[in-house]
PDB file of N, CA and C in Angstrom:
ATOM      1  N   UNK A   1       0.852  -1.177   0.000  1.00  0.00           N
ATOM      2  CA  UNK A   1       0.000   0.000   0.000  1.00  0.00           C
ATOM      3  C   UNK A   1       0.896   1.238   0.000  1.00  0.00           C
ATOM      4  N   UNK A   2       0.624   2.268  -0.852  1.00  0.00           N
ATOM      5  CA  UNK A   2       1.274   3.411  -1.007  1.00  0.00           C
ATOM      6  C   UNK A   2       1.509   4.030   0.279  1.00  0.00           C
ATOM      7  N   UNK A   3       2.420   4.837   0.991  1.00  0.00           N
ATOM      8  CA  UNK A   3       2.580   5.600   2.194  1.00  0.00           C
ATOM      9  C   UNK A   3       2.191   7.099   1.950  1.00  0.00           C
ATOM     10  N   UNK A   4       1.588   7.391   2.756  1.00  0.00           N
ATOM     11  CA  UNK A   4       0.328   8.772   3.207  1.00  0.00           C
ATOM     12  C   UNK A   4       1.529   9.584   3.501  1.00  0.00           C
ATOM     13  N   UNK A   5       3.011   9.478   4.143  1.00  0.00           N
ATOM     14  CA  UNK A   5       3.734  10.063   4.457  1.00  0.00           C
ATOM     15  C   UNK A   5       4.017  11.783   3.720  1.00  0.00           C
ATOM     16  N   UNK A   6       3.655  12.536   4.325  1.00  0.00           N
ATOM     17  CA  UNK A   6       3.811  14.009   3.528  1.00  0.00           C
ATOM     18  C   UNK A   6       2.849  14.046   3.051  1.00  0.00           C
ATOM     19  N   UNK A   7       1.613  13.596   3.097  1.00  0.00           N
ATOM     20  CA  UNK A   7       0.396  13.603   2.052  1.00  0.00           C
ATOM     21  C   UNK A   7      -0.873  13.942   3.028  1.00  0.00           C
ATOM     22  N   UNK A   8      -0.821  13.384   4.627  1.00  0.00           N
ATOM     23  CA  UNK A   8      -2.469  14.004   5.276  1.00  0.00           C
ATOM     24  C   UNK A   8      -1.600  13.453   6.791  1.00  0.00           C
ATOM     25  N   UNK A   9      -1.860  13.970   7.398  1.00  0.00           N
ATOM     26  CA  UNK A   9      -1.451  14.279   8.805  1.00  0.00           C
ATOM     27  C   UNK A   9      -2.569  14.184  10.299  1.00  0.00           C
ATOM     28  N   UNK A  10      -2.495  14.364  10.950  1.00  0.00           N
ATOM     29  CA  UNK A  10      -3.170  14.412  12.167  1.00  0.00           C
ATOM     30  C   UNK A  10      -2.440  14.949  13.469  1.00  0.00           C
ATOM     31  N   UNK A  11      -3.006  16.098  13.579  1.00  0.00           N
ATOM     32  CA  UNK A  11      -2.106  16.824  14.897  1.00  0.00           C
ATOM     33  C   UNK A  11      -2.687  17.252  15.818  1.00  0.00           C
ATOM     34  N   UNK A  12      -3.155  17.115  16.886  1.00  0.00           N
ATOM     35  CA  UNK A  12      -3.759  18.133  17.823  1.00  0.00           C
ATOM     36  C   UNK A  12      -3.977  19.120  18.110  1.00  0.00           C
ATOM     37  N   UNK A  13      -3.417  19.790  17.478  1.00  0.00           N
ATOM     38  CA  UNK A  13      -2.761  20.950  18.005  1.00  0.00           C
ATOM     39  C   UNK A  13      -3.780  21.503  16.022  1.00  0.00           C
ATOM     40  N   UNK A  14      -4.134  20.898  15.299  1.00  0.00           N
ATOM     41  CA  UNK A  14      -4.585  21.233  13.872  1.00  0.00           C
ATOM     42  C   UNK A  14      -5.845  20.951  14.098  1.00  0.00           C
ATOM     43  N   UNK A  15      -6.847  21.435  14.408  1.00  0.00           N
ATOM     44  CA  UNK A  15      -8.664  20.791  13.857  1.00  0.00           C
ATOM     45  C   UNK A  15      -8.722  19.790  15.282  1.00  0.00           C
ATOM     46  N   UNK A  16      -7.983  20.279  16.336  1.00  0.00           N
ATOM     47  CA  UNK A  16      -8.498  19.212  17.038  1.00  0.00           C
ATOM     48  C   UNK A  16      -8.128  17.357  17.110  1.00  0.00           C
ATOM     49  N   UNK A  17      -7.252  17.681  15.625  1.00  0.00           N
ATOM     50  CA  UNK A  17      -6.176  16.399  15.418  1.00  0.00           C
ATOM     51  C   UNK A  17      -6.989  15.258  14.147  1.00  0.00           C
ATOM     52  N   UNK A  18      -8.015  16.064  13.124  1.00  0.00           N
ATOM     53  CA  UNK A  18      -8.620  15.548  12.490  1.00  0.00           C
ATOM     54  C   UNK A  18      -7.602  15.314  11.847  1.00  0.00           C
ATOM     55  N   UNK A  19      -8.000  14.422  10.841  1.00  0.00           N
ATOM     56  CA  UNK A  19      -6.866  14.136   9.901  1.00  0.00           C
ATOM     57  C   UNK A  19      -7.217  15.142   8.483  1.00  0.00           C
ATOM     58  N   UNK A  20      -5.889  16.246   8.233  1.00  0.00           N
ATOM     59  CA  UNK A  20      -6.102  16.953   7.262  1.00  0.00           C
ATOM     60  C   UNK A  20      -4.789  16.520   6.114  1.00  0.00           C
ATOM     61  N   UNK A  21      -4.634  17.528   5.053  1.00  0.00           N
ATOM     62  CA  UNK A  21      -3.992  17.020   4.353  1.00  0.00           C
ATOM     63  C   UNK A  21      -2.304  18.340   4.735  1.00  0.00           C
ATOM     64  N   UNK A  22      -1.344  17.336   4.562  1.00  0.00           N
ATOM     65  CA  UNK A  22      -0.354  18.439   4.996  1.00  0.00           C
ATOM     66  C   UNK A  22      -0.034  19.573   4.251  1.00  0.00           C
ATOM     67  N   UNK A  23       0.308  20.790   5.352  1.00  0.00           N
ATOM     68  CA  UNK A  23       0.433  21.859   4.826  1.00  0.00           C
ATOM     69  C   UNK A  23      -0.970  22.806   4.592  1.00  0.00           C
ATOM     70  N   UNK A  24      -2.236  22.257   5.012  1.00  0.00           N
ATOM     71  CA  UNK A  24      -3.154  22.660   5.097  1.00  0.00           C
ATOM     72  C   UNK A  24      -4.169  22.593   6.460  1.00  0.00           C
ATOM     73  N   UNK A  25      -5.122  23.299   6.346  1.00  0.00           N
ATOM     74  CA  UNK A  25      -6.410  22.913   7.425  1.00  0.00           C
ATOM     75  C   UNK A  25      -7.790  22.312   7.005  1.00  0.00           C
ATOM     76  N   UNK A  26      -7.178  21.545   5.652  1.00  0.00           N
ATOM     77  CA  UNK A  26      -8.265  20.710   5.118  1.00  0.00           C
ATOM     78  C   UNK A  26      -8.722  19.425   5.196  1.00  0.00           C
ATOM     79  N   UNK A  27      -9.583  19.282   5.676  1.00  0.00           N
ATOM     80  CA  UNK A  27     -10.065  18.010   6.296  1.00  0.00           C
ATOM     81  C   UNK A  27      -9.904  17.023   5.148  1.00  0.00           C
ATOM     82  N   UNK A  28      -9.178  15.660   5.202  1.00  0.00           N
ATOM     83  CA  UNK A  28      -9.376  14.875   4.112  1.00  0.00           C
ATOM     84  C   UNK A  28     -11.062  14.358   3.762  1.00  0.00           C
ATOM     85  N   UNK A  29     -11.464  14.170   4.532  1.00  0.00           N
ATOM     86  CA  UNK A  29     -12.876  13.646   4.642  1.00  0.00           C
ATOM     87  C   UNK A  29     -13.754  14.689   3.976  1.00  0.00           C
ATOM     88  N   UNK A  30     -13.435  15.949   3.623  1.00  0.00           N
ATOM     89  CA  UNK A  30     -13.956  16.687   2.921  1.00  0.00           C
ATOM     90  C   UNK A  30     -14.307  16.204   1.477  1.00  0.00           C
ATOM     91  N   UNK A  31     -12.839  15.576   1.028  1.00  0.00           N
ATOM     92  CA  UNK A  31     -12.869  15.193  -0.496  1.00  0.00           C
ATOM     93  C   UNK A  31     -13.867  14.474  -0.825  1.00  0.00           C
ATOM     94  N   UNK A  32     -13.779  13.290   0.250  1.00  0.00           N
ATOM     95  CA  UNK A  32     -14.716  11.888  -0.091  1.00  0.00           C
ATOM     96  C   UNK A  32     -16.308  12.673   0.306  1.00  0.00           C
ATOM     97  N   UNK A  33     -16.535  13.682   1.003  1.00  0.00           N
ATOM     98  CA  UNK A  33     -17.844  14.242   0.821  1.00  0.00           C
ATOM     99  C   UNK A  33     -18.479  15.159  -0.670  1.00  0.00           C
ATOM    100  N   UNK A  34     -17.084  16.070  -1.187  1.00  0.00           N
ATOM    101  CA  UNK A  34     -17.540  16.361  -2.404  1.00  0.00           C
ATOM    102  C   UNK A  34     -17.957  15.512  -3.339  1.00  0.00           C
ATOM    103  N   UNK A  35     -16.955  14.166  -3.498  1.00  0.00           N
ATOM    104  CA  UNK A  35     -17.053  12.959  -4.373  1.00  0.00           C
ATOM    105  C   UNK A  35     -18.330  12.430  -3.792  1.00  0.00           C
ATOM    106  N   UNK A  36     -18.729  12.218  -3.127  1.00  0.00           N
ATOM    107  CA  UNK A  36     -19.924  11.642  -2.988  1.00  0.00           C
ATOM    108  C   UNK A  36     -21.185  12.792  -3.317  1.00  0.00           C
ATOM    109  N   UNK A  37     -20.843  14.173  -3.084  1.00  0.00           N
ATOM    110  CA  UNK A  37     -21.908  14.480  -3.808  1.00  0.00           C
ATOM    111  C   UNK A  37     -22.240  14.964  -5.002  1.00  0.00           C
ATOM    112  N   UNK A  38     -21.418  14.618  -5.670  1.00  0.00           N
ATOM    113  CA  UNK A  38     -21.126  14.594  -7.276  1.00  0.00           C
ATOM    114  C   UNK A  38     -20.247  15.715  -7.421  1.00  0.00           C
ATOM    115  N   UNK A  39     -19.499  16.407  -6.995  1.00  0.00           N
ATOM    116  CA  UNK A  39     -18.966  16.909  -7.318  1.00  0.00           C
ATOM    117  C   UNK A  39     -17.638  15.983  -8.145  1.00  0.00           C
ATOM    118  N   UNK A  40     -16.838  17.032  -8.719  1.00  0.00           N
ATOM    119  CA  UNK A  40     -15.747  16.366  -9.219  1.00  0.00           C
ATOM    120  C   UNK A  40     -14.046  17.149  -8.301  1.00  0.00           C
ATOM    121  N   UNK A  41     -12.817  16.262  -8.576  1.00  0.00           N
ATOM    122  CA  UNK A  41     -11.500  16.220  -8.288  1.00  0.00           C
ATOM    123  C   UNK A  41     -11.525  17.659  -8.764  1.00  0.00           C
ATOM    124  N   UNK A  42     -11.529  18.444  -9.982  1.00  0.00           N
ATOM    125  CA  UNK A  42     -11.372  19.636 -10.224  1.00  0.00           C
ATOM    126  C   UNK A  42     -12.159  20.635  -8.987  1.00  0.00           C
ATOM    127  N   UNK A  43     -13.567  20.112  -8.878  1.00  0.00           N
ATOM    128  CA  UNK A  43     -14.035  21.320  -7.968  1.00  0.00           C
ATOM    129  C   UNK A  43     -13.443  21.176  -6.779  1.00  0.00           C
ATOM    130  N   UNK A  44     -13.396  19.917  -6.001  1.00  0.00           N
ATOM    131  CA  UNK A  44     -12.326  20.190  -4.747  1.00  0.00           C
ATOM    132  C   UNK A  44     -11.586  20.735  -5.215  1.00  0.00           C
ATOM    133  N   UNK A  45     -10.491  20.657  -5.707  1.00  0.00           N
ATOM    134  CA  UNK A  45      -9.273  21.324  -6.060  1.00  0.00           C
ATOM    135  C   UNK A  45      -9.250  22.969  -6.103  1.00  0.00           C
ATOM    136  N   UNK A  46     -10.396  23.533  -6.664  1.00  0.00           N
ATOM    137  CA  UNK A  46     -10.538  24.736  -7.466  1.00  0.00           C
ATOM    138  C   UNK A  46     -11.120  25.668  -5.787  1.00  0.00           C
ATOM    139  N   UNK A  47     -11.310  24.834  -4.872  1.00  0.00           N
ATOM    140  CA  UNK A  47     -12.202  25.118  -3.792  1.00  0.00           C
ATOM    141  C   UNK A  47     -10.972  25.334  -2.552  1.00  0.00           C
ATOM    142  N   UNK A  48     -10.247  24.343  -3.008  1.00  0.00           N
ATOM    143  CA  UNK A  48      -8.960  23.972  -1.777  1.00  0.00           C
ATOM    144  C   UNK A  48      -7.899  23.788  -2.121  1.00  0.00           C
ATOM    145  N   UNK A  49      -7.444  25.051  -2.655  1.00  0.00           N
ATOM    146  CA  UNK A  49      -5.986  25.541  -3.767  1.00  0.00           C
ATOM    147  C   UNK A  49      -5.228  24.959  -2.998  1.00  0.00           C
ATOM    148  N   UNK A  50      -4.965  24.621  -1.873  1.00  0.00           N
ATOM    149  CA  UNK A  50      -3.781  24.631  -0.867  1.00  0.00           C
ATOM    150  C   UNK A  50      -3.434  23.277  -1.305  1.00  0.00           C
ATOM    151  N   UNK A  51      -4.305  22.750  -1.448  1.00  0.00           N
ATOM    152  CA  UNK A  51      -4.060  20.834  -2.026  1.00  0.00           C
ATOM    153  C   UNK A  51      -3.788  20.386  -3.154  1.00  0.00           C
ATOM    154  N   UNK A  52      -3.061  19.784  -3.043  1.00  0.00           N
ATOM    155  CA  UNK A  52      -2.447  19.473  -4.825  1.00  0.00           C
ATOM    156  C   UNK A  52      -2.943  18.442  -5.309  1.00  0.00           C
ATOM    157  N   UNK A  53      -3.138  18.095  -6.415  1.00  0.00           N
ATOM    158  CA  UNK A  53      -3.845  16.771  -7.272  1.00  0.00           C
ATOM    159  C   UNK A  53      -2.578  16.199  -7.214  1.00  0.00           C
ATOM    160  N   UNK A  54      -1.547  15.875  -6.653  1.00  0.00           N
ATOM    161  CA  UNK A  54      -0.901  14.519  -6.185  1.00  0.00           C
ATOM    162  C   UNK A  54      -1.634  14.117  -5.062  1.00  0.00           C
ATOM    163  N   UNK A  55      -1.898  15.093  -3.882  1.00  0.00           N
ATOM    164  CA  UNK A  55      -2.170  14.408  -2.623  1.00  0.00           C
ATOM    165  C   UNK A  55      -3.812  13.946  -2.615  1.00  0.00           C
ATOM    166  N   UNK A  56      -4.315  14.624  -3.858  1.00  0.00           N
ATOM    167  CA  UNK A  56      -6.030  13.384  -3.815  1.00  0.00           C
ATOM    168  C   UNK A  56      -5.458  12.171  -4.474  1.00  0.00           C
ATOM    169  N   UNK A  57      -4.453  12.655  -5.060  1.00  0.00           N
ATOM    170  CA  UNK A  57      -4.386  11.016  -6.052  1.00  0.00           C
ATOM    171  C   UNK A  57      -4.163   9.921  -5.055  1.00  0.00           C
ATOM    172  N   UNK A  58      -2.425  10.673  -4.017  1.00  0.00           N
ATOM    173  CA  UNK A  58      -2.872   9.477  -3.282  1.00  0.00           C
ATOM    174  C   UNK A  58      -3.455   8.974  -2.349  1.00  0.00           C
ATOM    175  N   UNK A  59      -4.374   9.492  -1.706  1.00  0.00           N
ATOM    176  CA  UNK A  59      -5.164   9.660  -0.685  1.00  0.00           C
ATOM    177  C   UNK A  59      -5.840   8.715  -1.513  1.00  0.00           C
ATOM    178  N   UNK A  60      -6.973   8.909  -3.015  1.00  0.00           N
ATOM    179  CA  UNK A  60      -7.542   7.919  -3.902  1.00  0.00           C
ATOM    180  C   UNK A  60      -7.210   6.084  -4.147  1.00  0.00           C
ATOM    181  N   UNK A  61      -5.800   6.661  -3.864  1.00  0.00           N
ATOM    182  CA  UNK A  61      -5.172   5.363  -4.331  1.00  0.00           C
ATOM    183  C   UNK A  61      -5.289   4.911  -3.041  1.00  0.00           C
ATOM    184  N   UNK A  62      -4.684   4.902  -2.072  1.00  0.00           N
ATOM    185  CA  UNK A  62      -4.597   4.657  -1.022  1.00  0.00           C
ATOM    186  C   UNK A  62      -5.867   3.982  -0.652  1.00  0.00           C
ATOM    187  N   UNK A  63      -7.312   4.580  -0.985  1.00  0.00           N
ATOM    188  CA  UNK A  63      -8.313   4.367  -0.391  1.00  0.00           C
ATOM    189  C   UNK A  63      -8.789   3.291  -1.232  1.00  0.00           C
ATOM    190  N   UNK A  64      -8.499   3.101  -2.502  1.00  0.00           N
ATOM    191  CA  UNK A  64      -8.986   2.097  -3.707  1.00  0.00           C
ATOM    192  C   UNK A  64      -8.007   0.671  -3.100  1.00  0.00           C
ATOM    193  N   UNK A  65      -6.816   0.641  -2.691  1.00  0.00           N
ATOM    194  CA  UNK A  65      -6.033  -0.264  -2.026  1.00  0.00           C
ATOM    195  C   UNK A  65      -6.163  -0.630  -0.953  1.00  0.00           C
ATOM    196  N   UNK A  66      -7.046  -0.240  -0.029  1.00  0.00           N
ATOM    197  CA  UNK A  66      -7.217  -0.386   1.029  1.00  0.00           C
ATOM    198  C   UNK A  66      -9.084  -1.343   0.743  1.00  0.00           C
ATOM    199  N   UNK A  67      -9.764  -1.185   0.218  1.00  0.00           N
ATOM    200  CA  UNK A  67     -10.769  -1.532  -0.578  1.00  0.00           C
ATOM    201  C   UNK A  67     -10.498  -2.734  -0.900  1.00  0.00           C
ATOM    202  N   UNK A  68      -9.805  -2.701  -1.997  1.00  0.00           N
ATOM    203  CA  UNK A  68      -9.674  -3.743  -2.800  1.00  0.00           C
ATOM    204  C   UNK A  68      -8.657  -5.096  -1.909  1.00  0.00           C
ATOM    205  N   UNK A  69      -7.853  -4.224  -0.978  1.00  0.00           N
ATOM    206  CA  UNK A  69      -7.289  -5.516   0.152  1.00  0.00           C
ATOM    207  C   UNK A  69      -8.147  -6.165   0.710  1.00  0.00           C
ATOM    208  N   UNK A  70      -9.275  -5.868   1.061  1.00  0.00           N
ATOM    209  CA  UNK A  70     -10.159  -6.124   2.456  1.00  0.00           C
ATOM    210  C   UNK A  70     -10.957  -6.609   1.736  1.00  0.00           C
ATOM    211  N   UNK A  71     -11.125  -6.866   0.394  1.00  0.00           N
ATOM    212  CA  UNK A  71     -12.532  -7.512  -0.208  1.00  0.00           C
ATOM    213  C   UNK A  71     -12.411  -9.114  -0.277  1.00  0.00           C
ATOM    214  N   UNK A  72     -13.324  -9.441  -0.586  1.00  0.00           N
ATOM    215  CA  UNK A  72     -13.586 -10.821  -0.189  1.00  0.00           C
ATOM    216  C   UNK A  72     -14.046 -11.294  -1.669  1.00  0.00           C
ATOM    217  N   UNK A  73     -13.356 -12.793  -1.868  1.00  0.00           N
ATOM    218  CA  UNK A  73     -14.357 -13.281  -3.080  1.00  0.00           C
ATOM    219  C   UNK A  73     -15.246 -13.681  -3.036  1.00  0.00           C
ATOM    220  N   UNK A  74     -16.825 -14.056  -3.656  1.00  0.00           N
ATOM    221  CA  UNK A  74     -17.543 -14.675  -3.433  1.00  0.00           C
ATOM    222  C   UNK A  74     -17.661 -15.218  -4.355  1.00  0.00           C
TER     223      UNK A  74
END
């Protein structure tokens, strides 16, 4: 699985220690709420300049690998 390292953080001392993305005060959990409500990767982006389309990619990836580990065949 890809490493999050430099990519989303969690500090206490940031949001209370939510997990945001580094270098920012943006909640990762934000993304997966735009994506779920149809928004698209551009409008986060265009919304939350501070974040770069590497760190959704791998936050994406990350989350598609983490998915696809834990699934089960039937």
């Amino acid at each position: 699985m890809p490493s999050l390292d430099g990519v989303i953080h969690s500090d206490p001392e940031i949001l209370h220690g939510v997990t945001v993305f580094c270098g920012t005060r943006v909640p990762v959990r934000l993304l997966f709420e735009y994506l779920e409500s149809g928004d698209t990767i551009e409008d986060f982006l265009f919304q939350f300049p501070a974040v770069t389309r590497g760190q959704v990619s791998a936050v994406l990836d990350s989350a598609m690998n983490a998915v696809v580990a834990n699934a089960t065949t039937f």
